[in-house]
Protein backbone atom coordinates (compact mmCIF):
# COMPACT_ATOMS: atom_id res chain seq x y z
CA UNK A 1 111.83 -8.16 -82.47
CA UNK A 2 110.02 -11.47 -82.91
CA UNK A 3 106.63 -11.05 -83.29
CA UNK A 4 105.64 -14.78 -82.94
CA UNK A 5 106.34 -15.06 -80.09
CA UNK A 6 104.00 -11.97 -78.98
CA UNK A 7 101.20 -13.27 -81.05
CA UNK A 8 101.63 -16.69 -79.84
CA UNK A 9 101.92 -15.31 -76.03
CA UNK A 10 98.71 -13.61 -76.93
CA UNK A 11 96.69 -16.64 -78.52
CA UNK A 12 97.43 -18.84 -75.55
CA UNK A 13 96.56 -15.90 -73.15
CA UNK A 14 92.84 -15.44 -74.49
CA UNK A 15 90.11 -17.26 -72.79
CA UNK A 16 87.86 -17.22 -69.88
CA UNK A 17 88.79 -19.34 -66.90
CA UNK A 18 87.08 -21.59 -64.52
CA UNK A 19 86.73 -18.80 -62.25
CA UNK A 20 85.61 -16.38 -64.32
CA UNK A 21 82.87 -18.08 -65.66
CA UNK A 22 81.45 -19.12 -62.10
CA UNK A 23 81.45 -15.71 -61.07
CA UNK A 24 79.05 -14.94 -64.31
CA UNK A 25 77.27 -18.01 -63.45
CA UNK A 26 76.60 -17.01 -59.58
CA UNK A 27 75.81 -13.35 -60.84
CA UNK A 28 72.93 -14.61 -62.83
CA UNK A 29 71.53 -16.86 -60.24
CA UNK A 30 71.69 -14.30 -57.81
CA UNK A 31 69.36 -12.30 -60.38
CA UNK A 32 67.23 -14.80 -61.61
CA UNK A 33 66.99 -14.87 -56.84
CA UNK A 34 66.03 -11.40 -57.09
CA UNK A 35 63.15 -11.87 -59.04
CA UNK A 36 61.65 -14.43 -57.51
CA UNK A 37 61.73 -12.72 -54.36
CA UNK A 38 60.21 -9.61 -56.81
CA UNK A 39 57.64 -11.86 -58.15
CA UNK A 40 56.02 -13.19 -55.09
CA UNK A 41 55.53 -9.73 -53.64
CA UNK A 42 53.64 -8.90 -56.86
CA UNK A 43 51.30 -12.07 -56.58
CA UNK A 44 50.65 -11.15 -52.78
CA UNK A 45 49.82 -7.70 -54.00
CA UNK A 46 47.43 -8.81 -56.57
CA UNK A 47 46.14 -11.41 -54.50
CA UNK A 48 45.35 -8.34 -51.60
CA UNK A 49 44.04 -6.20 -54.80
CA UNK A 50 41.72 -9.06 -56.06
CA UNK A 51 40.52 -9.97 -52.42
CA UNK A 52 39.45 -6.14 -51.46
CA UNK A 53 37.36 -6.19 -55.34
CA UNK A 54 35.61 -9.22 -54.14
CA UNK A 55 34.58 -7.72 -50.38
CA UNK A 56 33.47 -4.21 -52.37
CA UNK A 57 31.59 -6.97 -54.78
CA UNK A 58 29.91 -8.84 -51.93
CA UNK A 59 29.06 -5.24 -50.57
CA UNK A 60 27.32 -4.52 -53.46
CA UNK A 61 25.29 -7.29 -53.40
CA UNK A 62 24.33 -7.44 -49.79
CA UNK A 63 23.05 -3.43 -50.76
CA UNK A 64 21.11 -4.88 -53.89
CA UNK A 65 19.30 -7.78 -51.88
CA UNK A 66 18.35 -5.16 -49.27
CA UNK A 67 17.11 -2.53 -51.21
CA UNK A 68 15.29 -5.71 -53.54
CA UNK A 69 13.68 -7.43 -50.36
CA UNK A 70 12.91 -4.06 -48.14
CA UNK A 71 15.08 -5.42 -45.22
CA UNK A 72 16.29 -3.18 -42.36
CA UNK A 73 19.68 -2.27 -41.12
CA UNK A 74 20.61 -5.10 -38.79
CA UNK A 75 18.21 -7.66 -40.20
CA UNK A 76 19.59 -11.30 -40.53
CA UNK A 77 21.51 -12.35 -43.62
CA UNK A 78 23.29 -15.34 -44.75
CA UNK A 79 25.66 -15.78 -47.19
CA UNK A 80 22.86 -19.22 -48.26
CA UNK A 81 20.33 -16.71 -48.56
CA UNK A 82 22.41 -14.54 -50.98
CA UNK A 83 23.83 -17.74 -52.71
CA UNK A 84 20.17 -18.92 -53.54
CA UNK A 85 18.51 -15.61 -54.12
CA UNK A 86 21.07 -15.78 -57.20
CA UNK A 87 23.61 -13.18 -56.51
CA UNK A 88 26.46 -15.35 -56.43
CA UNK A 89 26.71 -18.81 -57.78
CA UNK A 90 29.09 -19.99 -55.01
CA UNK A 91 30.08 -18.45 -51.60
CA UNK A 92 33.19 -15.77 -52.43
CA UNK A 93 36.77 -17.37 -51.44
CA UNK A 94 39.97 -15.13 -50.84
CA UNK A 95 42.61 -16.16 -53.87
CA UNK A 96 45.32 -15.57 -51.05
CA UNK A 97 43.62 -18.70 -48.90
CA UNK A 98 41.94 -16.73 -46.27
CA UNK A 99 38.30 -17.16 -45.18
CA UNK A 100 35.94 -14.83 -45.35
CA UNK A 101 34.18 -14.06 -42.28
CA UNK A 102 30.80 -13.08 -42.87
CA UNK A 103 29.14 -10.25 -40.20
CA UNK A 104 25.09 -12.12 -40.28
CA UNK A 105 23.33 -9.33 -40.82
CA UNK A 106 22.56 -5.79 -43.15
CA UNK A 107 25.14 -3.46 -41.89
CA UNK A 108 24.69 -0.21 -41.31
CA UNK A 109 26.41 2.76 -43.46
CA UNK A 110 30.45 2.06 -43.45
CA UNK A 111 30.53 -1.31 -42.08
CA UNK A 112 31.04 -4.02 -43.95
CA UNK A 113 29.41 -7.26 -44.51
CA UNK A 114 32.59 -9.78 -44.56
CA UNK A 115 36.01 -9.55 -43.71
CA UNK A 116 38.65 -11.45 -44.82
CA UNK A 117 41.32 -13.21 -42.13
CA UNK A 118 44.81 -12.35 -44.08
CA UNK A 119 45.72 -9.37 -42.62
CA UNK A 120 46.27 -6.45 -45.67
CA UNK A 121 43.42 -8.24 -47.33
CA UNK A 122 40.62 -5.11 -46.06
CA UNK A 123 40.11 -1.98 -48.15
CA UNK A 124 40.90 1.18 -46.83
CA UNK A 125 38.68 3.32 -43.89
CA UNK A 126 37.40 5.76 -46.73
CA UNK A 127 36.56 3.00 -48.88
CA UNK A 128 34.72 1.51 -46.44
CA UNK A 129 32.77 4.50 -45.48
CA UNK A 130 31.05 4.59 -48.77
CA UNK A 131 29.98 1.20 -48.23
């Protein structure tokens, strides 16, 4: 038996083709695809997350300047007044672009003050009931 002519059969036999490596190639775009998609549902979640903190924030201020200033449920609020009495520096903005829409005046138990305009963007109905 000749065995150069089996190893040479072999050497000229080992390699990856053209269409080999494309299929590797589209594999990995398809993946790097996948996490795209993954990563922009993650930065709408956090986005949600970080909007409902601020609205629980602004909350917690509109409760401070009421119980600071003696005002009654239903009394008229701005979001100017709260800017200037110093408990925000600038009006809160949504970091998924919505507007916040504020209510005007002290809410009563479970109502909130402002509510955002991206839908998903509002805590939950127990949250809110503590407020």
């Amino acid at each position: 038996m000749d065995y150069r002519k089996i190893i040479n059969k072999q050497a000229c036999q080992c390699g990856t083709t053209l269409i080999e490596l494309s299929v590797v190639i589209a594999v990995l775009l398809l993946l790097v695809g996948v996490l795209f998609i993954g990563m922009s549902g993650w930065k709408n979640g956090a986005n949600a997350a970080v909007c409902i903190i601020n609205l629980s924030s602004i909350q917690k201020a509109v409760r401070g300047y009421q119980n600071m200033n003696g005002l009654a449920v239903g009394a008229t609020l701005a979001v100017a007044t709260m800017t200037s009495a110093g408990f925000w520096t600038t009006a809160p903005v949504c970091p998924g672009g919505g507007t916040y829409t504020p209510l005007g005046t002290v809410p009563s138990q479970g109502i909130a003050y402002m509510t955002c305009s991206i839908t998903g963007h509002a805590p939950s109905a127990t949250t809110v009931a503590n407020w």
